[in-house]
Protein backbone atom coordinates (compact mmCIF):
# COMPACT_ATOMS: atom_id res chain seq x y z
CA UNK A 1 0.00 0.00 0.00
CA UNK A 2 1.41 3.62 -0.75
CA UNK A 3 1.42 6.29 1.94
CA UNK A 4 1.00 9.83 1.43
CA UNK A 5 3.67 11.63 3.62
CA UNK A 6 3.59 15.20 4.51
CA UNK A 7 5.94 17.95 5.36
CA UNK A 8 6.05 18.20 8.55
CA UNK A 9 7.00 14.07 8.59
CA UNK A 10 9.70 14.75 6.07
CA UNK A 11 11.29 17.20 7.96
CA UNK A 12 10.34 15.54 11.18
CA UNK A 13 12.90 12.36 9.82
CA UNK A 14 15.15 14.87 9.05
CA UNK A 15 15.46 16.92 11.97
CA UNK A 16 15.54 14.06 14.09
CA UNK A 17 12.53 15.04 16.62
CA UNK A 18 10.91 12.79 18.76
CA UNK A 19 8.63 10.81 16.31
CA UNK A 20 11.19 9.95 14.31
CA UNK A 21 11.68 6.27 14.79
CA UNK A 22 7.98 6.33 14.74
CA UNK A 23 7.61 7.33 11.38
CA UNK A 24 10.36 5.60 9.83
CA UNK A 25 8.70 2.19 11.69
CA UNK A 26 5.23 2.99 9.95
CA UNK A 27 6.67 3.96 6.49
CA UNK A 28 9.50 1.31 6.34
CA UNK A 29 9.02 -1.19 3.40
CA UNK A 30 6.31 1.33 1.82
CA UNK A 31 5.58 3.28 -1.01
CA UNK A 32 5.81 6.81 0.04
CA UNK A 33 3.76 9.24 -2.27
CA UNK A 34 4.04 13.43 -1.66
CA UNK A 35 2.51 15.71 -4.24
CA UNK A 36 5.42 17.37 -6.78
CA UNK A 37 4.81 20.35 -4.32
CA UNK A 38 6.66 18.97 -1.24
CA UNK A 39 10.44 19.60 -2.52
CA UNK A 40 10.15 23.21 -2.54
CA UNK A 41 7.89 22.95 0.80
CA UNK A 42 11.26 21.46 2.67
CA UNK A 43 13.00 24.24 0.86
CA UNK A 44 10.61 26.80 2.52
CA UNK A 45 10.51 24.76 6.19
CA UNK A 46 14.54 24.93 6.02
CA UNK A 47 14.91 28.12 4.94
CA UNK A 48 12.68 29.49 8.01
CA UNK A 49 14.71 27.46 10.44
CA UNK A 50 18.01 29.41 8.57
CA UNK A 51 16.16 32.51 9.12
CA UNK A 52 15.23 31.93 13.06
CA UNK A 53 18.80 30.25 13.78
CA UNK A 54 16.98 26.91 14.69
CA UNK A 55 19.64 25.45 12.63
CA UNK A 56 22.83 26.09 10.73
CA UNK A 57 23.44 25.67 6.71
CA UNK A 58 25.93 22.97 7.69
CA UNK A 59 23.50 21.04 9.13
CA UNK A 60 21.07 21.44 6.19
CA UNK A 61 22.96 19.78 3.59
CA UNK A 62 23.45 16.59 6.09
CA UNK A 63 20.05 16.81 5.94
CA UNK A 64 19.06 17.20 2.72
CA UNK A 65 21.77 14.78 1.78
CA UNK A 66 19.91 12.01 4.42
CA UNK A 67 16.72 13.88 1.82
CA UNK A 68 17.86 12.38 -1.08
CA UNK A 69 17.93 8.58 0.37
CA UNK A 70 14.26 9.16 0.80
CA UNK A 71 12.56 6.39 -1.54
CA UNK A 72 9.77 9.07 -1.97
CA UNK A 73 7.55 9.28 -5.75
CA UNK A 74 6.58 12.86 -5.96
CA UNK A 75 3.33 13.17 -8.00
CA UNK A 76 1.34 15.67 -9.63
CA UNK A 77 -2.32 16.16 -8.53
CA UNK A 78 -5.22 18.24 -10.03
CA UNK A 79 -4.89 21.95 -9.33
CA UNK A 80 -8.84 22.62 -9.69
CA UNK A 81 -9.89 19.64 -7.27
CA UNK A 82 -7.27 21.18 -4.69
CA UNK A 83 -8.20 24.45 -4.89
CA UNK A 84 -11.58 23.19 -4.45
CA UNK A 85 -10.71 21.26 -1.31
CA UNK A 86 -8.73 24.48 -0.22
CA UNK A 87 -11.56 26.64 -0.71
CA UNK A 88 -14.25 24.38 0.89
CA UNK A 89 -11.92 24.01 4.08
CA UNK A 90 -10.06 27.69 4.26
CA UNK A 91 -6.92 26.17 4.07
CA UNK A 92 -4.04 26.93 2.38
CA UNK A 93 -3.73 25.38 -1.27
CA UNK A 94 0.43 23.62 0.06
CA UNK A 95 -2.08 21.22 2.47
CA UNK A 96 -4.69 20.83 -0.06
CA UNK A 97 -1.76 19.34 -2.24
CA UNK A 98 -1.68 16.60 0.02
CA UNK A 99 -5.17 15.86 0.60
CA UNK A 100 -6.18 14.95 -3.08
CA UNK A 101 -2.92 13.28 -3.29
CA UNK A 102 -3.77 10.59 -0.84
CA UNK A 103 -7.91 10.97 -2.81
CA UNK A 104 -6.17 10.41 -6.22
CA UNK A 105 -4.07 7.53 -5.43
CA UNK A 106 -6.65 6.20 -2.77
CA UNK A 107 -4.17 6.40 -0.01
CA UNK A 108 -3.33 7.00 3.56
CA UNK A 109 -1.84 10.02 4.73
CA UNK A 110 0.71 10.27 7.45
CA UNK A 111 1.25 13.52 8.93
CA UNK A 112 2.03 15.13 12.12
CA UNK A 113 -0.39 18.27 10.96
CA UNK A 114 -3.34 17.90 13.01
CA UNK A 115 -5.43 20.24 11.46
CA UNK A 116 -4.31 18.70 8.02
CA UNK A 117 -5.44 15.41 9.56
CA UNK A 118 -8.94 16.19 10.33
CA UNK A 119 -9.61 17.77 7.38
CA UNK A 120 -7.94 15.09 5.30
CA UNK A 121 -10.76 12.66 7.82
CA UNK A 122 -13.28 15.00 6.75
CA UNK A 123 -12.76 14.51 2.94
CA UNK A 124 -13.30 10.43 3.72
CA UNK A 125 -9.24 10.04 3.53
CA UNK A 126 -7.95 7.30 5.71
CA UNK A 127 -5.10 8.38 8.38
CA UNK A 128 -2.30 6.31 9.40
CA UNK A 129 -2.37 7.05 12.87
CA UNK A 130 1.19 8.70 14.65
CA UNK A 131 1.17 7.64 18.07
């Protein structure tokens, strides 16, 4: 079965916070899906860490080196159906991404987002539970 991983479990892998083994246990062995969308997301999510000192550059490119052993498919999904979903939920079009991701490939989702979580619930998407 393919999972749909978000952001914030990307960079949760790569920053090595405390749900870390976690993930890595629920995904290991699985397809991982992410919507095209996600690379330039864990540009933006490292860049705002750069920008508050939460990490250095150094430790970026470990990172993003650790990135690219990632068996991760990065897919396209329908701009109009996630704008849709954005619109009907006031969220932000990035999250949507994700949500008709895991509706076009009929997948879970995995994140660590709880407000992406519920909504993803709401439009009938199954979650693969973080605990």
């Amino acid at each position: 079965m393919a999972f749909v991983v978000d952001t914030s479990v990307i960079i949760s892998v790569l920053t090595n916070e405390e749900h870390k083994s976690k993930l890595i246990k629920l995904t290991k062995g699985e397809e991982l899906l992410a919507p095209e969308s996600l690379y330039f997301e864990i540009g933006n999510a490292f860049s705002s860490m750069l920008k508050r000192k939460r990490i250095t550059l150094k430790l970026v490119k470990k990172a993003l080196e650790y990135y690219q052993d990632i068996s991760l498919r990065l897919v396209e999904v329908d701009l109009e159906r996630s704008l849709g979903i954005a619109h009907k939920h006031n969220i932000y079009a990035y999250d949507a991404y994700f949500i008709e991701c895991a509706k076009r490939y009929k997948s879970e989702i995995i994140s660590l987002d709880k407000g992406l979580v519920e909504i993803a619930r709401e439009e009938g998407v199954k979650i693969r539970e973080v605990e």
